[in-house]
Protein backbone atom coordinates (compact mmCIF):
# COMPACT_ATOMS: atom_id res chain seq x y z
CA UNK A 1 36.67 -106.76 -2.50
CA UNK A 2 37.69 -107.75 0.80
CA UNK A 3 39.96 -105.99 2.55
CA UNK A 4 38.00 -102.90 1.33
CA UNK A 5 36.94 -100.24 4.04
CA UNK A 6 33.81 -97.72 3.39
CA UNK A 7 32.62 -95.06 5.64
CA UNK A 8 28.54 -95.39 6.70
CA UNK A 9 26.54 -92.62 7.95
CA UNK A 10 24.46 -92.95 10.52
CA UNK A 11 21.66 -90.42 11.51
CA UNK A 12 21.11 -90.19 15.18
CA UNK A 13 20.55 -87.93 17.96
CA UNK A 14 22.59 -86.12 20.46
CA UNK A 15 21.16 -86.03 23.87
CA UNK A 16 22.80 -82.92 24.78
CA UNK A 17 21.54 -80.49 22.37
CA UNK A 18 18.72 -82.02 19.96
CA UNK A 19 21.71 -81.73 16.96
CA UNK A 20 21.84 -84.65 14.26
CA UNK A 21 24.97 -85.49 14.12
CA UNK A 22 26.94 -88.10 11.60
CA UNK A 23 28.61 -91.26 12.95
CA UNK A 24 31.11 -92.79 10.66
CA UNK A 25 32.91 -96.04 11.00
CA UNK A 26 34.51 -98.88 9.16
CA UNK A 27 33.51 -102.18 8.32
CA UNK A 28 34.63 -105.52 6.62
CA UNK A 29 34.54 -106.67 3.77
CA UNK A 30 31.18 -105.75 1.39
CA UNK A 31 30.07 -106.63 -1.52
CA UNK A 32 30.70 -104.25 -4.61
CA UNK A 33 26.94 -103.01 -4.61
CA UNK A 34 26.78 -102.62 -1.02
CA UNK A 35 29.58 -99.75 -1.50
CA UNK A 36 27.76 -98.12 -4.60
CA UNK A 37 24.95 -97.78 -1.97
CA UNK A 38 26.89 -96.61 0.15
CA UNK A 39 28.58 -94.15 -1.99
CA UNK A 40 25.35 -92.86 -3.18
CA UNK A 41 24.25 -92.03 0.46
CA UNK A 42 27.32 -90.20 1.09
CA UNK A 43 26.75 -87.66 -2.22
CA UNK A 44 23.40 -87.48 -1.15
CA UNK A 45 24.25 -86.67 2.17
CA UNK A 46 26.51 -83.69 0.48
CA UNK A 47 24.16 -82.02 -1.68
CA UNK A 48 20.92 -82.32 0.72
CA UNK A 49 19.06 -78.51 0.70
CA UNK A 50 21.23 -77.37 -2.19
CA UNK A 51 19.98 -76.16 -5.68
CA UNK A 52 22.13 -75.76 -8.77
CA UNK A 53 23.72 -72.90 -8.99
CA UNK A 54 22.44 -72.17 -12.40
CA UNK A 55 19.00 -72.37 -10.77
CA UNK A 56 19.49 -69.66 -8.53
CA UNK A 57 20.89 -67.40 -11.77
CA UNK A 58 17.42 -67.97 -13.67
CA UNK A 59 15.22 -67.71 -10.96
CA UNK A 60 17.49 -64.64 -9.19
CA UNK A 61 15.24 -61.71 -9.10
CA UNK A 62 17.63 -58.47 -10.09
CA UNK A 63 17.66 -55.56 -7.42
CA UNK A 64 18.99 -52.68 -9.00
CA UNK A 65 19.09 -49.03 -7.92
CA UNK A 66 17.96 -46.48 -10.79
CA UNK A 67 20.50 -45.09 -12.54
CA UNK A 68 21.27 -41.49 -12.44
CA UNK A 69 19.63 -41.25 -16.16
CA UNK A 70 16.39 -42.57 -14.85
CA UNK A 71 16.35 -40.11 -11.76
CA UNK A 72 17.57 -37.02 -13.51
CA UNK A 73 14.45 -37.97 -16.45
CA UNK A 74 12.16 -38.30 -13.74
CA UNK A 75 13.11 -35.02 -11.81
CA UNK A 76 12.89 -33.26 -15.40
CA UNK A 77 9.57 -34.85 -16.15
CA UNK A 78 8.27 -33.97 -11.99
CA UNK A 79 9.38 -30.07 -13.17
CA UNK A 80 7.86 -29.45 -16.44
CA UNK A 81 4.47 -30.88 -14.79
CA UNK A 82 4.82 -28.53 -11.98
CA UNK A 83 5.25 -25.86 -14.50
CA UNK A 84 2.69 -26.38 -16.47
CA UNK A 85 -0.12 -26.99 -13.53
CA UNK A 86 0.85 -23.31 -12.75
CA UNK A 87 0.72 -21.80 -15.98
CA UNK A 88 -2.89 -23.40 -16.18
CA UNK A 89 -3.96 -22.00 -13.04
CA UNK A 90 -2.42 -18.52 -14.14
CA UNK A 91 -4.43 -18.64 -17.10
CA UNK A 92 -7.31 -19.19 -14.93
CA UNK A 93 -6.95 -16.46 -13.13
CA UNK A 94 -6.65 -14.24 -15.74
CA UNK A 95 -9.72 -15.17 -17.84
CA UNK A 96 -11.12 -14.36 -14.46
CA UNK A 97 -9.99 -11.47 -13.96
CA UNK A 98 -11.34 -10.06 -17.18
CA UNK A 99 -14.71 -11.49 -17.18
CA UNK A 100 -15.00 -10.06 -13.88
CA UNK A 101 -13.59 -6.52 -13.20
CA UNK A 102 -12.94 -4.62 -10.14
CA UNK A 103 -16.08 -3.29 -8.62
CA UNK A 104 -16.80 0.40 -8.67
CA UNK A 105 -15.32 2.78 -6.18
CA UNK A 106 -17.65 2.22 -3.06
CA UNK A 107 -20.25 5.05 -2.50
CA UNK A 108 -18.31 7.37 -0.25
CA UNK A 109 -15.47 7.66 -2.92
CA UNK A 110 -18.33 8.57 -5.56
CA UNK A 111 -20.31 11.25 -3.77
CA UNK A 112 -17.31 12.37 -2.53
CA UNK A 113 -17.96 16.01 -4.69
CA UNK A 114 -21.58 15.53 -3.94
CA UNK A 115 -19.87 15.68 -0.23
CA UNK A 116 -18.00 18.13 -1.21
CA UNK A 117 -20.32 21.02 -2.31
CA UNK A 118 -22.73 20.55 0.52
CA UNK A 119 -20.07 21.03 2.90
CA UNK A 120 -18.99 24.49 1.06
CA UNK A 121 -22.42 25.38 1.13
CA UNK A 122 -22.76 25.05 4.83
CA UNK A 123 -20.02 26.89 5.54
CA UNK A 124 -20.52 29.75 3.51
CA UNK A 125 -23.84 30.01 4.50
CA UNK A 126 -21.88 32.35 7.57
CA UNK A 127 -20.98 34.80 5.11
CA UNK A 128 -22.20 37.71 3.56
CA UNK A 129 -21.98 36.63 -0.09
CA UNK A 130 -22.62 32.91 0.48
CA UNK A 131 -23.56 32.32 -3.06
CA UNK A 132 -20.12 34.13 -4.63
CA UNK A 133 -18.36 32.61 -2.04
CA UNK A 134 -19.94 28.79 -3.04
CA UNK A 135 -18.43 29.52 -6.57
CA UNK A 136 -15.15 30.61 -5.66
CA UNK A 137 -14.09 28.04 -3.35
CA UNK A 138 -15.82 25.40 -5.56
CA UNK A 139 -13.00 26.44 -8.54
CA UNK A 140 -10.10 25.93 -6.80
CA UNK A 141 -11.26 22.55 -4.43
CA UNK A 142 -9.22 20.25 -6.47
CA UNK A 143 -8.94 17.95 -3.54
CA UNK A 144 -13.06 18.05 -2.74
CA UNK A 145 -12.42 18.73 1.27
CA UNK A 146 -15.35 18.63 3.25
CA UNK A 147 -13.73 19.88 6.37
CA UNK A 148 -14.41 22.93 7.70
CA UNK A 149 -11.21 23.94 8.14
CA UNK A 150 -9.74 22.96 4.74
CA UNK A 151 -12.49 24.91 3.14
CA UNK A 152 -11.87 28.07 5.03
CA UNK A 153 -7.86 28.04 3.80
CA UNK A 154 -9.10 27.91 0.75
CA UNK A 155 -10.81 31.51 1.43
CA UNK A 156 -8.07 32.45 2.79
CA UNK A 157 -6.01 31.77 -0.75
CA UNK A 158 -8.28 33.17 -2.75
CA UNK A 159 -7.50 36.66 -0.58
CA UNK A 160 -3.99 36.41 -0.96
CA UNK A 161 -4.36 35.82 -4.68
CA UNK A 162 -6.07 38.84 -5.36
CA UNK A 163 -4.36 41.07 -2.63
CA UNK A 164 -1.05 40.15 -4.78
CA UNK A 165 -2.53 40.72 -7.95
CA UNK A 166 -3.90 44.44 -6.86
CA UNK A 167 -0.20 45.11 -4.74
CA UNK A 168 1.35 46.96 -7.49
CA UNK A 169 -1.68 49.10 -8.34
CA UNK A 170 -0.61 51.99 -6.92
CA UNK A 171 2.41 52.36 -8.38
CA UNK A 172 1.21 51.79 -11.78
CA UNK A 173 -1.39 54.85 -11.00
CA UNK A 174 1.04 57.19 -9.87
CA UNK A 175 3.44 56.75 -13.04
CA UNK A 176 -0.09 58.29 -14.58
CA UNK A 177 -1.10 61.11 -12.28
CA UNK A 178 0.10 64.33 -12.17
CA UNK A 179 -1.60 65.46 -9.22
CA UNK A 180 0.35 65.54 -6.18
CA UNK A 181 -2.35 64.66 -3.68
CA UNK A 182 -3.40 62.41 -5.62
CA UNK A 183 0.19 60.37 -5.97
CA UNK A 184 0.93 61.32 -1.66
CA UNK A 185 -2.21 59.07 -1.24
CA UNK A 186 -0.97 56.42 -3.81
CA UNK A 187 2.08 55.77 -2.10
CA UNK A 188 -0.01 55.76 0.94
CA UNK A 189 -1.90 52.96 -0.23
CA UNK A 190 1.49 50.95 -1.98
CA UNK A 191 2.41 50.91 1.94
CA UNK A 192 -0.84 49.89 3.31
CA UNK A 193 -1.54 47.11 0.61
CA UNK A 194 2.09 45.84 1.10
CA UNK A 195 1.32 45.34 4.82
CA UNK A 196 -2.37 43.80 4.30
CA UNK A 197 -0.42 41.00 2.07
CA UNK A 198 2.21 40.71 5.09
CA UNK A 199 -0.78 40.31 7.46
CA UNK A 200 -2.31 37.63 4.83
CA UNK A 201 0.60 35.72 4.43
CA UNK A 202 0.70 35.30 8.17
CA UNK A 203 -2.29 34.22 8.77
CA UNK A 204 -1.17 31.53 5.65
CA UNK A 205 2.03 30.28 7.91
CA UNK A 206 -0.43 29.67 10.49
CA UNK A 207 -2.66 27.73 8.77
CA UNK A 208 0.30 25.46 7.64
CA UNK A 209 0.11 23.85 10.93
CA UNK A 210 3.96 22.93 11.67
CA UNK A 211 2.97 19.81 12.74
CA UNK A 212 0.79 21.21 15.94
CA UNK A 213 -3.07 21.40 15.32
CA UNK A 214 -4.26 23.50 12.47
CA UNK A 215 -6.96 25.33 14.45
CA UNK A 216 -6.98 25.69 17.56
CA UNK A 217 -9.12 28.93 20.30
CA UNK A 218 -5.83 31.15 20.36
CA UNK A 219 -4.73 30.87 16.85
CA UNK A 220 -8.16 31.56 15.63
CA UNK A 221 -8.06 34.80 17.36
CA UNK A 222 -4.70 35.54 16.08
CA UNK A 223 -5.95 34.87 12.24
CA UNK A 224 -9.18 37.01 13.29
CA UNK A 225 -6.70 39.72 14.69
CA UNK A 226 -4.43 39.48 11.10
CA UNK A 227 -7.06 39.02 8.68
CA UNK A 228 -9.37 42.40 10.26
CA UNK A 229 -5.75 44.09 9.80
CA UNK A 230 -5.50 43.23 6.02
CA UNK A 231 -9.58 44.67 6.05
CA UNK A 232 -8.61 47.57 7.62
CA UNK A 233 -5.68 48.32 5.06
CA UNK A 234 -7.43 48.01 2.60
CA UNK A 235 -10.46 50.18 3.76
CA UNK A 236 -7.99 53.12 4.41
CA UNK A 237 -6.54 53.06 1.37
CA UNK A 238 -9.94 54.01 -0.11
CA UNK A 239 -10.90 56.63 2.49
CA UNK A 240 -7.66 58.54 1.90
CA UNK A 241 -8.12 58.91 -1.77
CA UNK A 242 -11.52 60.08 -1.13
CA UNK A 243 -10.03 62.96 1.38
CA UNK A 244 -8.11 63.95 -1.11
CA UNK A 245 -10.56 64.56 -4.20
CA UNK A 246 -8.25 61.69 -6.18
CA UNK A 247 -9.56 60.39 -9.88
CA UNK A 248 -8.08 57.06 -8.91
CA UNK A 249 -10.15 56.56 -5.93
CA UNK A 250 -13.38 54.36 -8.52
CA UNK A 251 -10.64 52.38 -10.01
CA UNK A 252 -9.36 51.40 -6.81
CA UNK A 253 -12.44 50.56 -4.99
CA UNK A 254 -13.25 48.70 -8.18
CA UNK A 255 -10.09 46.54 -8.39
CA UNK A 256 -10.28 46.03 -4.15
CA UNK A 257 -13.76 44.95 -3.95
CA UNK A 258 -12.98 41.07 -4.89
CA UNK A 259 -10.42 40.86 -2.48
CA UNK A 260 -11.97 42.60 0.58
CA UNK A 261 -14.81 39.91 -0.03
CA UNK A 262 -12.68 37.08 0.20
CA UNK A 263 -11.37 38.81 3.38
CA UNK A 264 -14.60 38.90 4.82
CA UNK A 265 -15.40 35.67 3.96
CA UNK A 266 -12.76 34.07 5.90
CA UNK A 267 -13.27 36.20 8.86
CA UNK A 268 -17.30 35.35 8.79
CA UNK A 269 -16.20 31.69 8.78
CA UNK A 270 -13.51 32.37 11.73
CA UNK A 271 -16.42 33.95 14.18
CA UNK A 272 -18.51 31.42 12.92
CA UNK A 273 -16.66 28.71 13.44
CA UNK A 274 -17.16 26.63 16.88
CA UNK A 275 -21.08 26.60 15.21
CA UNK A 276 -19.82 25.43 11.68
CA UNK A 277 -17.96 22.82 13.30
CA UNK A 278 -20.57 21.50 15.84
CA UNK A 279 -22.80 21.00 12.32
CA UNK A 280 -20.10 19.01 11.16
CA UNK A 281 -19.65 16.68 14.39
CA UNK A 282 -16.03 18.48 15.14
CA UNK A 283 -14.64 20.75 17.66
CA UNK A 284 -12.10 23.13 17.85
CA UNK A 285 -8.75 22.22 20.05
């Protein structure tokens, strides 16, 4: 085998930068298992630090993303839990709910009438007929007021309900008189009831406010002034049929009387009022 060249590695060290490096070189003649050696070194040398590649395919550890099955199943699975948390805590609330009603209407809202009538009461204590005028007010306080003010409108209704109801009396009594003093003082008192509702029904707009305050010092002088004119109607109406001799004049006074109470009612409460009000804690404007 002489003649033969081989290529030797030698390990050594650079002095420049610490780096093995690989000197080759050429030699004589060797013997036949001096070059196997050799040759065995070299392939060495070649695959030192490797692995077979079928090593790193077993042992490879996969890294996969999900797939967008696995994500949309999750997301579906995330939802209907979330769904049915709430309708659990619905139901909870529910079964609470009806095991456990509202509480009752605090005590203001239930002595509210109690409220109610003693407040009437105080301010028809004023009047003349405190105890009629209690009643009357009492059927027609739908909304249970208490203030002073609210209660003395509704006086004032209950006038202009029965001053409309009597307004056509006259007439209806002089289509069944025959006596000519009789009907002169009729017509008389069509004119003087038809102006005692007109003075009423003022004294109605007033109340209505317009946005300004309902009562105040001038405009209860103005309903005292238009309420004592609806009075005074009323009152010569009666004295004219008693001048003249007239068979009407009982009927009259009879069918008057309800409505020249509720008249006097409201103006007791009117001249009354600054009082009524200080009971109440209130002033006027």
């Amino acid at each position: 085998m002489d003649g033969i060249h081989y290529w030797s590695i030698t390990s050594s060290q650079n002095h420049n930068n610490n780096f093995p490096y690989i000197s080759l070189f050429s030699s004589a003649t060797r013997h036949p298992e001096q070059i196997s050696l050799m040759e065995e070194s070299v392939n060495f040398a070649k695959g030192y630090g490797k692995v077979d590649p079928s090593d790193d395919e077993a042992t490879a550890v996969p890294c996969q993303s999900p797939s967008p099955r696995r994500r949309r199943t999750v997301t579906v699975t995330v939802i209907i839990t979330l769904f049915l948390f709430a309708i659990i805590i619905a139901a909870i609330i529910g079964a609470t709910v009806v095991h456990h009603p509202r509480a009752k209407p605090s005590e203001p809202e239930q002595s509210s009438p109690v409220k109610s009538a003693e407040s009437i009461k105080a301010v028809c204590a004023v009047t003349q007929h405190p105890e009629s005028c209690f009643t009357d007010i009492s059927s027609i306080n739908s909304d249970n007021a208490v203030d002073p003010e609210k209660i003395f409108n509704l006086t004032l209704r209950l006038a202009v309900n029965e001053l409309a109801n009597i307004s056509s009396l006259p007439k209806t009594l002089i289509s069944k008189s025959n006596d000519l003093r009789t009907g002169s003082a009729l017509r008389d008192c069509a004119t003087l009831f038809d102006d005692a509702l007109s003075q009423l029904s003022q004294s109605v707009d007033a109340m209505r406010g317009g946005g300004e305050v309902v009562l105040t010092e001038g405009k209860v002088e103005d309903l005292k002034t238009w309420i004592s004119a609806a009075m005074t109607d009323q009152e010569t109406c009666v004295d004219g049929l008693e001048e003249m001799g007239s068979t009407a004049v009982d009927e009259v006074k009879m069918r008057v009387q309800r409505s020249s109470e509720y008249m006097s009612n409201s103006l007791a409460i009117l001249s009354n009022m600054d009082s009524i009000l200080d009971k109440f804690g209130l002033h006027l404007h």
